[in-house]
C-alpha atoms as a PDB file:
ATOM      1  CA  UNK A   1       0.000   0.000   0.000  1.00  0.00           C
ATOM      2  CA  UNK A   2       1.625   3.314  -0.992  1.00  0.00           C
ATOM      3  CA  UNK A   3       2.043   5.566   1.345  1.00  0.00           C
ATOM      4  CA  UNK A   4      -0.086   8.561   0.962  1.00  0.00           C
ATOM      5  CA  UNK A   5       1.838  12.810   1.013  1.00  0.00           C
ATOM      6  CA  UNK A   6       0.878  14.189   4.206  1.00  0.00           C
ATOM      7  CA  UNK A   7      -0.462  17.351   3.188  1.00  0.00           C
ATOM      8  CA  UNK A   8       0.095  20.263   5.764  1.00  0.00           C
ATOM      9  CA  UNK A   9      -3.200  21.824   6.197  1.00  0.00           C
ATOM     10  CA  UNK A  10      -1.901  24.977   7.821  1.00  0.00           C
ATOM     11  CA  UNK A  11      -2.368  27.571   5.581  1.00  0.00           C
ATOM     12  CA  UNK A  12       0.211  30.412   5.789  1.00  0.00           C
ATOM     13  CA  UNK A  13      -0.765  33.615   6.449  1.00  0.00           C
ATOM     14  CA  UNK A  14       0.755  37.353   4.945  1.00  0.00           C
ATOM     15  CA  UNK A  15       1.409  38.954   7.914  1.00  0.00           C
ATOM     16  CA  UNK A  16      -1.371  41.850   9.105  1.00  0.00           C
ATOM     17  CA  UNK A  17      -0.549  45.563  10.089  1.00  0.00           C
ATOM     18  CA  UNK A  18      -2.019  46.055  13.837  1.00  0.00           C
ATOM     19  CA  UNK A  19      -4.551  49.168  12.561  1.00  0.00           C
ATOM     20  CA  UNK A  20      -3.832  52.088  14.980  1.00  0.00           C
ATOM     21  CA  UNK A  21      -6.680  52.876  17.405  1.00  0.00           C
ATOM     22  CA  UNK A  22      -7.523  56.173  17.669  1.00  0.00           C
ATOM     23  CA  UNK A  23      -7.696  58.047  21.367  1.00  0.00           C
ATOM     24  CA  UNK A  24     -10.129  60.669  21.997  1.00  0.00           C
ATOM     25  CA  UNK A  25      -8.041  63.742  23.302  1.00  0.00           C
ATOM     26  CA  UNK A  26      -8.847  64.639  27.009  1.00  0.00           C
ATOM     27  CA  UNK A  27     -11.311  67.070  27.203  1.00  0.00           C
ATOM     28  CA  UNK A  28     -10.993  68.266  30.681  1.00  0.00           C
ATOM     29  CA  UNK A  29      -6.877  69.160  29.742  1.00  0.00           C
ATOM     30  CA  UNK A  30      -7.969  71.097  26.491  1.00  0.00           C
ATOM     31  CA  UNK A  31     -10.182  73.095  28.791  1.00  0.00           C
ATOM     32  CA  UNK A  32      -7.744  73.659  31.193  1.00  0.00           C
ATOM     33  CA  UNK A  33      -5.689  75.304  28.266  1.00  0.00           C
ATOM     34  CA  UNK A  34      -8.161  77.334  27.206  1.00  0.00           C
ATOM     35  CA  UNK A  35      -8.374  78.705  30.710  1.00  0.00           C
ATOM     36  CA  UNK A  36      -4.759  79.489  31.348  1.00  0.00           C
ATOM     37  CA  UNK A  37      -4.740  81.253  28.318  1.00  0.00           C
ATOM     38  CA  UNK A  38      -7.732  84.074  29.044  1.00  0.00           C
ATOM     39  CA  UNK A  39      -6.158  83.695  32.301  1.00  0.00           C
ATOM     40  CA  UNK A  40      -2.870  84.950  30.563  1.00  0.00           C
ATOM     41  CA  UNK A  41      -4.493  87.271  28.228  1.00  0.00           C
ATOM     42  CA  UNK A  42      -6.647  89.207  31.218  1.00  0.00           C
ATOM     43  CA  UNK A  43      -3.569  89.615  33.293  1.00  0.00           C
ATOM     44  CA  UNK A  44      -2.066  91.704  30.607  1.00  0.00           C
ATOM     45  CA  UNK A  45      -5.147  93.590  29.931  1.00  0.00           C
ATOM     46  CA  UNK A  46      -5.343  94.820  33.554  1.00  0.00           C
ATOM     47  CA  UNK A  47      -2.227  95.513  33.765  1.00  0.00           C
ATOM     48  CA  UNK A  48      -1.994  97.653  30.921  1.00  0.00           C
ATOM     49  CA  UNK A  49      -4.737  99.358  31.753  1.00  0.00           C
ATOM     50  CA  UNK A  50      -3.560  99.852  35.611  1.00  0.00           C
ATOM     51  CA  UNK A  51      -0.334 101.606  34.058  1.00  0.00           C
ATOM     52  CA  UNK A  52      -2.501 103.977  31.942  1.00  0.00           C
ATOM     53  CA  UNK A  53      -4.390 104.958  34.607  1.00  0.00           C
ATOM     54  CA  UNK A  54      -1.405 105.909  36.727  1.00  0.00           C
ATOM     55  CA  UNK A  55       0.450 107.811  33.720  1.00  0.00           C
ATOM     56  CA  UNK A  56      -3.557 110.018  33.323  1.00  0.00           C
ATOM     57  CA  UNK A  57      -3.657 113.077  35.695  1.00  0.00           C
ATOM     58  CA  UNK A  58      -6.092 112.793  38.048  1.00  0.00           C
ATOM     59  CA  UNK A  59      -9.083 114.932  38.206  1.00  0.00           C
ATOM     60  CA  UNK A  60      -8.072 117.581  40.871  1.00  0.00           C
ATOM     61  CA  UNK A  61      -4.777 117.817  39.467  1.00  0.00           C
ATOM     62  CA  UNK A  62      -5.806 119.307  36.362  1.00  0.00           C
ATOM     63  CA  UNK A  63      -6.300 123.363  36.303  1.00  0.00           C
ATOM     64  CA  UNK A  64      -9.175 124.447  34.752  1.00  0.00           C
ATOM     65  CA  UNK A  65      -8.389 125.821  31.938  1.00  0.00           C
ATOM     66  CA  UNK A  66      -8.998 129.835  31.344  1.00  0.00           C
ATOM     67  CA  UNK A  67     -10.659 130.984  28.211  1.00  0.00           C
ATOM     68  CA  UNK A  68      -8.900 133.328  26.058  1.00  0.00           C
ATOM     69  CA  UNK A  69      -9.084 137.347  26.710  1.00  0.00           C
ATOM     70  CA  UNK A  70      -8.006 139.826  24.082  1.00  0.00           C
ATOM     71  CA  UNK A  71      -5.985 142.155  26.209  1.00  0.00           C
ATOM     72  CA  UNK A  72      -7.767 145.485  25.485  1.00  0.00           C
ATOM     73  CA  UNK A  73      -6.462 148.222  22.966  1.00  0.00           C
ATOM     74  CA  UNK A  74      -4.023 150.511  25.175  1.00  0.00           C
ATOM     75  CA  UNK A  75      -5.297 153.709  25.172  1.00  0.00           C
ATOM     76  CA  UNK A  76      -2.393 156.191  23.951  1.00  0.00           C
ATOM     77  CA  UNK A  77      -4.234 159.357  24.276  1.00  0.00           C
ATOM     78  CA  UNK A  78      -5.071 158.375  28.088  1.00  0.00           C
ATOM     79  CA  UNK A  79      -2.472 161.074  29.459  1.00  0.00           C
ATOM     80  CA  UNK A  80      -3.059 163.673  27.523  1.00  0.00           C
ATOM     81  CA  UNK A  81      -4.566 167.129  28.536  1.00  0.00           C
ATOM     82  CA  UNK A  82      -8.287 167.843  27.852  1.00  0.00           C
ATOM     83  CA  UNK A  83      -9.162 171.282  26.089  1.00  0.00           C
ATOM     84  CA  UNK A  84     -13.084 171.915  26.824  1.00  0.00           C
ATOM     85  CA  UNK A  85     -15.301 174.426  24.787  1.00  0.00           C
ATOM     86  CA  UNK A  86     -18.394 174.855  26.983  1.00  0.00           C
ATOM     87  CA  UNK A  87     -19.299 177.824  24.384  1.00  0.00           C
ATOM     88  CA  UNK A  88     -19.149 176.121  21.258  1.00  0.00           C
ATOM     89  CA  UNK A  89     -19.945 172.407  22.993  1.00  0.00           C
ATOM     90  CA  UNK A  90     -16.852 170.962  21.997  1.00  0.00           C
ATOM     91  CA  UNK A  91     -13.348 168.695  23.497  1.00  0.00           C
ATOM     92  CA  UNK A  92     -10.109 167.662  22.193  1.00  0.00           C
ATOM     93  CA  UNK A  93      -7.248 166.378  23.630  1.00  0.00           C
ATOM     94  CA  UNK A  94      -3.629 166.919  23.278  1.00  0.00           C
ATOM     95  CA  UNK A  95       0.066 166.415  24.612  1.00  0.00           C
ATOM     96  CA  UNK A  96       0.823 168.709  26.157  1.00  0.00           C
ATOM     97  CA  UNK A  97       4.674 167.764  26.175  1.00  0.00           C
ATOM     98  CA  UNK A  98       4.565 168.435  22.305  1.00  0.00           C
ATOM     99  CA  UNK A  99       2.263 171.221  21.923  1.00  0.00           C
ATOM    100  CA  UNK A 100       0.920 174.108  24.200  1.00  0.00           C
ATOM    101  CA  UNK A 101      -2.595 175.363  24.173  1.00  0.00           C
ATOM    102  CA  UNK A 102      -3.075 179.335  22.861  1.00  0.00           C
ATOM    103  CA  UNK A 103      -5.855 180.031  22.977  1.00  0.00           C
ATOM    104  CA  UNK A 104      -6.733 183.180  24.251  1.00  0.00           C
ATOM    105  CA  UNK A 105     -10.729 183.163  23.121  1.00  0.00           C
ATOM    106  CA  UNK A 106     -13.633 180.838  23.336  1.00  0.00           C
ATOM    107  CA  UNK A 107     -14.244 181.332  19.693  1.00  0.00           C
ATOM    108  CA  UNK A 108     -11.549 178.757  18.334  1.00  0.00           C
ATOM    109  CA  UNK A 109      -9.047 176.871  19.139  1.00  0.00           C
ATOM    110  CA  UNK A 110      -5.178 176.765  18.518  1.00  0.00           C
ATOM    111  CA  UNK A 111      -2.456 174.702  19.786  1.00  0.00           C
ATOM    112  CA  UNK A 112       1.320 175.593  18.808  1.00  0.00           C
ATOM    113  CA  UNK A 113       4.820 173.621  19.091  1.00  0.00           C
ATOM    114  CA  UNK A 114       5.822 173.390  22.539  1.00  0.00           C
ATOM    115  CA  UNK A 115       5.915 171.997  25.740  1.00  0.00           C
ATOM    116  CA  UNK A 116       3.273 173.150  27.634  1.00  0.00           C
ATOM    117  CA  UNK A 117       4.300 171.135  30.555  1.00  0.00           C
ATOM    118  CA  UNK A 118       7.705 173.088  31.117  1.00  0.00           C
ATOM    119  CA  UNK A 119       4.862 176.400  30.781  1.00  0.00           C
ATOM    120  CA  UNK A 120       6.445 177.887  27.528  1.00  0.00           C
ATOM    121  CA  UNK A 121       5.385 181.363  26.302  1.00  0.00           C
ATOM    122  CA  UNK A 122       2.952 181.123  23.403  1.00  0.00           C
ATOM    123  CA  UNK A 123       4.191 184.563  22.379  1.00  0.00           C
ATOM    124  CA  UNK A 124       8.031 183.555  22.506  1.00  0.00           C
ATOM    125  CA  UNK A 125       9.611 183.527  19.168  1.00  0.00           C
ATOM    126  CA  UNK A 126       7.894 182.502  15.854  1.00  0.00           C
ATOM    127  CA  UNK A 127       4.805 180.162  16.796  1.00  0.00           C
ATOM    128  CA  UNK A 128       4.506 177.367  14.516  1.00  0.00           C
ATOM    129  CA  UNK A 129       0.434 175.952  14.588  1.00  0.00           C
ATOM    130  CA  UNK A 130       0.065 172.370  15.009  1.00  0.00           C
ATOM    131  CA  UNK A 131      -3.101 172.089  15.064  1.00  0.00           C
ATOM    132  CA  UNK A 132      -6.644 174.281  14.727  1.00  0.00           C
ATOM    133  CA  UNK A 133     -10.466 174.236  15.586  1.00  0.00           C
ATOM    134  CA  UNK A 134     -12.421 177.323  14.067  1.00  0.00           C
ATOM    135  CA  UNK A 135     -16.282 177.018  14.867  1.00  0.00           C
ATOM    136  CA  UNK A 136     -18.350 179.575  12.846  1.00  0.00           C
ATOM    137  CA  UNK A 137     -21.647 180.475  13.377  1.00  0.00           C
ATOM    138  CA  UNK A 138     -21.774 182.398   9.892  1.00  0.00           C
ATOM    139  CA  UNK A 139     -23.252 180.329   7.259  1.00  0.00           C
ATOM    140  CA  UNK A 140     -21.787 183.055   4.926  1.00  0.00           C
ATOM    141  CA  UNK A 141     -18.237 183.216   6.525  1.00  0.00           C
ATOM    142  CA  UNK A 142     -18.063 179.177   7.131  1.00  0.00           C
ATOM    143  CA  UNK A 143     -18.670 178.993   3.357  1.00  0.00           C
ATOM    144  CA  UNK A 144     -16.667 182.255   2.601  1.00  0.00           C
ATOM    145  CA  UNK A 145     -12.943 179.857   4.930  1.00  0.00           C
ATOM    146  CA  UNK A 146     -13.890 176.307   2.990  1.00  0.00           C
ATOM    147  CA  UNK A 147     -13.601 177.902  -0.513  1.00  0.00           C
ATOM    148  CA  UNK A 148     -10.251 179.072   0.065  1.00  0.00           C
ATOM    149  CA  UNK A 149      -9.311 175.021   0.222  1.00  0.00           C
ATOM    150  CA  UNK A 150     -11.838 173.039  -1.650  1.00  0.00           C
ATOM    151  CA  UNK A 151      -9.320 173.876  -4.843  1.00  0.00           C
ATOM    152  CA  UNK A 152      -5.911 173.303  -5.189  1.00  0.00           C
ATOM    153  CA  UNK A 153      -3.594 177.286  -5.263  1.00  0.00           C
ATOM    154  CA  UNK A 154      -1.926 175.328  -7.853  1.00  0.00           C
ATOM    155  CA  UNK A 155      -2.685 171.730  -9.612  1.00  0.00           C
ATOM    156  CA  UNK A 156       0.768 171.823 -11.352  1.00  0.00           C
ATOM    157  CA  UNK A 157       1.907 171.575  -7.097  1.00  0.00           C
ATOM    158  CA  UNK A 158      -0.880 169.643  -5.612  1.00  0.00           C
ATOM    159  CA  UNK A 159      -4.353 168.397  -5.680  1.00  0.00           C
ATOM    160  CA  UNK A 160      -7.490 168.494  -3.446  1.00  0.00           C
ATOM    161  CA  UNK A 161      -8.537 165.015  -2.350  1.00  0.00           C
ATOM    162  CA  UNK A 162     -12.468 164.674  -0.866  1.00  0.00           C
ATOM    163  CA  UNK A 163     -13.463 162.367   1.560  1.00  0.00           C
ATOM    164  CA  UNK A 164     -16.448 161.787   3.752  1.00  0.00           C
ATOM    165  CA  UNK A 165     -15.310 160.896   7.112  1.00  0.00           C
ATOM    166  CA  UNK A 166     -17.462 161.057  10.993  1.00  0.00           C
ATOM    167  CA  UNK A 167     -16.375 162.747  13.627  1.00  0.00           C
ATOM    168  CA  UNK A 168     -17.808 161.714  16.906  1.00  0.00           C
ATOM    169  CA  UNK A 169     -21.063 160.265  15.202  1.00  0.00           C
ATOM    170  CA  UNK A 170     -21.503 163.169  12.829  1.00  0.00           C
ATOM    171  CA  UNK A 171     -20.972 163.032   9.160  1.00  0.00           C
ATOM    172  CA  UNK A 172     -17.863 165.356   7.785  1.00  0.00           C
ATOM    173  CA  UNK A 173     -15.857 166.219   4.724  1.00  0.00           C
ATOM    174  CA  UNK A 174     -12.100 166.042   4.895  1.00  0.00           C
ATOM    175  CA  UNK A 175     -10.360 168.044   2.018  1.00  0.00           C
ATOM    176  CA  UNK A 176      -6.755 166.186   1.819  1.00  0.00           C
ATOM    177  CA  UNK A 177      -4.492 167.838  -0.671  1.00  0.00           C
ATOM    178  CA  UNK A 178      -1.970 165.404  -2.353  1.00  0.00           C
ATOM    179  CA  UNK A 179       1.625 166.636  -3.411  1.00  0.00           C
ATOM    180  CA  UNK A 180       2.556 166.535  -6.877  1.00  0.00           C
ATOM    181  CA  UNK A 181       5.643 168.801  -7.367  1.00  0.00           C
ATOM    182  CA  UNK A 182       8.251 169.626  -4.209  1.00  0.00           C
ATOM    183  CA  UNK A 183      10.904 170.648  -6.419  1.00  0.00           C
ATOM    184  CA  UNK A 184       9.551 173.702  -8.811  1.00  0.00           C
ATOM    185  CA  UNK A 185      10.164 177.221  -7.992  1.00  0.00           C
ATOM    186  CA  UNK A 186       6.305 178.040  -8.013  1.00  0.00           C
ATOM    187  CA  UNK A 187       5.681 175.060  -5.761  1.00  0.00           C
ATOM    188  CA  UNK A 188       7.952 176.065  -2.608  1.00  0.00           C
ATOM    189  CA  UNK A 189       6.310 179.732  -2.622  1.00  0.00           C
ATOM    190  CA  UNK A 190       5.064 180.297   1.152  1.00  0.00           C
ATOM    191  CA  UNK A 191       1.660 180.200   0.508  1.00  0.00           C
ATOM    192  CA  UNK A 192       1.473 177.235  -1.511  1.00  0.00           C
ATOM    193  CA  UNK A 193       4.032 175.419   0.153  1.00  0.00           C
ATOM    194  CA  UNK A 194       2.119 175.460   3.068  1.00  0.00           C
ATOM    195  CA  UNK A 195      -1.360 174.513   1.621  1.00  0.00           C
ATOM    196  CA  UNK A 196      -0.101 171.290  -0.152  1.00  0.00           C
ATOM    197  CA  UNK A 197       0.407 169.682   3.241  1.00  0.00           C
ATOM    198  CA  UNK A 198      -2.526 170.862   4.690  1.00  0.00           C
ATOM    199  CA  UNK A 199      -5.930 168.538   5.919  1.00  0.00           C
ATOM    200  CA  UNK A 200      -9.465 170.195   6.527  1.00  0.00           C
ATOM    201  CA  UNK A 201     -11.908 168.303   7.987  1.00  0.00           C
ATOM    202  CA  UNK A 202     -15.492 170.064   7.717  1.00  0.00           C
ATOM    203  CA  UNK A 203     -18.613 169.069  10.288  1.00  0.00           C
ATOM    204  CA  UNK A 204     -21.493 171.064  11.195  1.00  0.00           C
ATOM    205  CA  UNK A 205     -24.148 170.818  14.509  1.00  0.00           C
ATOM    206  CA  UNK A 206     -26.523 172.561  15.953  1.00  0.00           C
ATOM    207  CA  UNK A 207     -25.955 175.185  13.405  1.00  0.00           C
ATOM    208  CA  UNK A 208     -22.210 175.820  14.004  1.00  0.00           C
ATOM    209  CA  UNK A 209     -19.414 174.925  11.092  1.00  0.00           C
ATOM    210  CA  UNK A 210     -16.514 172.995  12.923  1.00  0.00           C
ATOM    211  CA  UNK A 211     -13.355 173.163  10.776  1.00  0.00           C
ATOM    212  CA  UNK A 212     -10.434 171.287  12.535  1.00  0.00           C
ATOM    213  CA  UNK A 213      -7.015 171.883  10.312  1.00  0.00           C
ATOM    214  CA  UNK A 214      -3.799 170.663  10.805  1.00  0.00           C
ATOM    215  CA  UNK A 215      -0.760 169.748   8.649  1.00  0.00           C
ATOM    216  CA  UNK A 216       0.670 166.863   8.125  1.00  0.00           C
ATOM    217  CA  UNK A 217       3.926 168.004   6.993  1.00  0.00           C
ATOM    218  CA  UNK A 218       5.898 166.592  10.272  1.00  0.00           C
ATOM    219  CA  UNK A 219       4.293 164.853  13.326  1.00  0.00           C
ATOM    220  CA  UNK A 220       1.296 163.047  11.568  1.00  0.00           C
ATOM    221  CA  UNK A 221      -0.109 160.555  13.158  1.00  0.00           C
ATOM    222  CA  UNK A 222       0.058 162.399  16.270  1.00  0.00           C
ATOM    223  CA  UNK A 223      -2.060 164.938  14.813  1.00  0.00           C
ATOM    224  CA  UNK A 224      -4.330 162.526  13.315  1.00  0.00           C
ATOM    225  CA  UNK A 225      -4.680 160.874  16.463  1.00  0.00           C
ATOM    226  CA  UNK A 226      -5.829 164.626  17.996  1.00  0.00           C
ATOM    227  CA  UNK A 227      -8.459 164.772  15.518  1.00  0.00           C
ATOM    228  CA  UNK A 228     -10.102 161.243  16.430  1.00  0.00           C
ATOM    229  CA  UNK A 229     -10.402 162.526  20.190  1.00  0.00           C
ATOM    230  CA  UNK A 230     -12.735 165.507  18.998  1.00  0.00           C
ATOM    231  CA  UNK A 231     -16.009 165.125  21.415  1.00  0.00           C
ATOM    232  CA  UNK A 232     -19.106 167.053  21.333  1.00  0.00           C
ATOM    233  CA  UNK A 233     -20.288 167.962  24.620  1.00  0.00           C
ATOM    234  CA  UNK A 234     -23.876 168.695  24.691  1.00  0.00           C
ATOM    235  CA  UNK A 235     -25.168 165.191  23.613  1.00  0.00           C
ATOM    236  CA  UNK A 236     -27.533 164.291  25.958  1.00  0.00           C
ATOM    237  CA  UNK A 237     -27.062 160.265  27.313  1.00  0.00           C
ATOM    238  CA  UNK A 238     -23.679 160.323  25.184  1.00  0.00           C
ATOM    239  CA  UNK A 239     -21.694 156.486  25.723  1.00  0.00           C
ATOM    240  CA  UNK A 240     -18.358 157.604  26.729  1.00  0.00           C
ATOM    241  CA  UNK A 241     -16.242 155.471  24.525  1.00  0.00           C
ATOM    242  CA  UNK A 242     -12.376 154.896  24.819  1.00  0.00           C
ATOM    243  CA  UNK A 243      -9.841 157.156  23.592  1.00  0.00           C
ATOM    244  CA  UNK A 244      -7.850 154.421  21.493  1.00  0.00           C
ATOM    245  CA  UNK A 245      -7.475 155.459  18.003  1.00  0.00           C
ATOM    246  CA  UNK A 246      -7.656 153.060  14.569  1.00  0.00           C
ATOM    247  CA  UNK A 247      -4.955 154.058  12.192  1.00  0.00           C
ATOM    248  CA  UNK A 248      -6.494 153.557   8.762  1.00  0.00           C
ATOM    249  CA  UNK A 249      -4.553 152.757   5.374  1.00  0.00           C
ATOM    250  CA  UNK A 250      -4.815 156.283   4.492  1.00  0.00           C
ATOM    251  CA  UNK A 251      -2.411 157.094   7.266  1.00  0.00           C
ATOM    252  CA  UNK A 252      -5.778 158.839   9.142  1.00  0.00           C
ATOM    253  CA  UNK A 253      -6.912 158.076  12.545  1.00  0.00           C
ATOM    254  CA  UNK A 254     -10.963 157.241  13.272  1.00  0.00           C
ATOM    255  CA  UNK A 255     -12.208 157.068  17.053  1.00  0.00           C
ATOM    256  CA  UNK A 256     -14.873 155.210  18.512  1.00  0.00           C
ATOM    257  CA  UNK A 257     -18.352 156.136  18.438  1.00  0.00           C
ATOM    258  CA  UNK A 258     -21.848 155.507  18.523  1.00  0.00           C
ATOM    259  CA  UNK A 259     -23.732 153.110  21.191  1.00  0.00           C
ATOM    260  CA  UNK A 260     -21.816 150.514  20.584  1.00  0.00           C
ATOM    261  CA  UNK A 261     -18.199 152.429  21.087  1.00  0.00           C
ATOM    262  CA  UNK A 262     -17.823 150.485  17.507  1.00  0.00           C
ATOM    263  CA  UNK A 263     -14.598 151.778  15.091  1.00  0.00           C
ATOM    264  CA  UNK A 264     -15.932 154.368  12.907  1.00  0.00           C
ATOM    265  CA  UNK A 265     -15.220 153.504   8.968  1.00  0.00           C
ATOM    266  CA  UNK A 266     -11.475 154.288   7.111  1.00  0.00           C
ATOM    267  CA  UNK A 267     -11.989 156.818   4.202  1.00  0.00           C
ATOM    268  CA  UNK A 268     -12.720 155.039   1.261  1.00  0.00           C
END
């Protein structure tokens, strides 16, 4: 009898990879993260707002703070002397350490270089006027004076420049004469060298022609700045305004007037 293979039933195998099982992360330690890291995140919040708060003033160390003040216009007429004209309801002032009131009548007005101050003679030497208020009653004479400058002596020298100004509230004409010619013959003759420099100004109240003159040959603003402080003074309930002056582009001065104490306008 023939002996029969044996025949290994054990069949081999390939060899399996173990598949990985897959843990489920701990939930309580992700937490735990998440706090520590608002924790974290807080702590640096507070403190950087703890260090603003210390570098902020606090509240009663800060000074209230004051609004702004324009300091007012200094008043450059303030020591000046006071002429007043009860008769003809009139005031100017002046400085007295440049010119000296002569005026020996109620019936004008005249001041002259000098220094009143040291009590100088208005009769002593040659009196030079530096400044003039005529006030005519006359209708005929008032018109008879402002003819003699409402036209140039010569327009080949100078020329008559008109203006409407106000004087203390009240409308007025100022008759400016403009040089031309310094250098002819004709133009340096007394008479007409004297007029080209010359400034009217022209008001009338209360039937009474004011005519305030002055020349602006030497010491103008000052003398502009005497013609802004001309006050009437029979206004009844008058605002007493400051004495400050506006200089104006013409080289004139204006005052303040009216209820308000407002600038009155430059010459246009």
């Amino acid at each position: 009898m023939e002996e029969q293979p044996v025949i290994n039933n054990q069949v081999q195998q390939a060899p399996v990879n173990p598949v990985p099982v897959s843990k489920k992360p701990n939930q309580w330690v992700i937490a735990a993260v998440i706090l520590v890291i608002i924790v974290f995140i807080g702590s640096i919040f507070a403190l950087l707002l703890n260090s603003q708060k210390s570098n902020s003033p606090s509240p009663s160390s800060i000074s209230p703070t004051t609004p702004f003040q324009p300091s007012p216009a200094q008043d450059s007429t303030a020591n000046w002397k006071t002429y007043i004209n009860k008769k003809l309801g009139f005031q100017i002032k002046y400085p007295s350490a440049i010119f000296q009131n002569c005026s020996n009548s109620e019936d004008y007005f005249v001041l002259f270089y000098g220094n009143e101050d040291e009590k100088e003679d208005c009769a002593s030497g040659e009196p030079s006027i530096g400044f003039t208020v005529d006030a005519i009653k006359d209708p005929l004479k008032a018109e008879e004076k402002i003819s003699k400058f409402q036209k140039s002596y010569s327009e080949k020298c100078y020329t008559v420049t008109v203006t409407d100004i106000q004087i203390d509230g009240v409308d007025a004409t100022k008759y400016w004469n403009l040089v031309i010619d310094t250098n002819s013959f004709e133009c340096n003759q007394l008479e007409i060298a004297h007029a080209r420099y010359g400034i009217h100004v022209v008001l009338k109240k209360n039937d009474i022609t004011y005519i305030l003159f002055y020349n602006r040959y030497d010491k103008d603003q000052i003398k502009g700045q005497i013609l802004s402080t001309f006050k009437f003074t029979d206004q009844k309930d008058q605002v007493v305004c400051t004495q400050d002056a506006k200089l104006c582009p013409d080289g004139s001065y204006v005052s303040r007037q009216g209820p308000n104490c407002e600038f009155a306008a430059c010459p246009q």
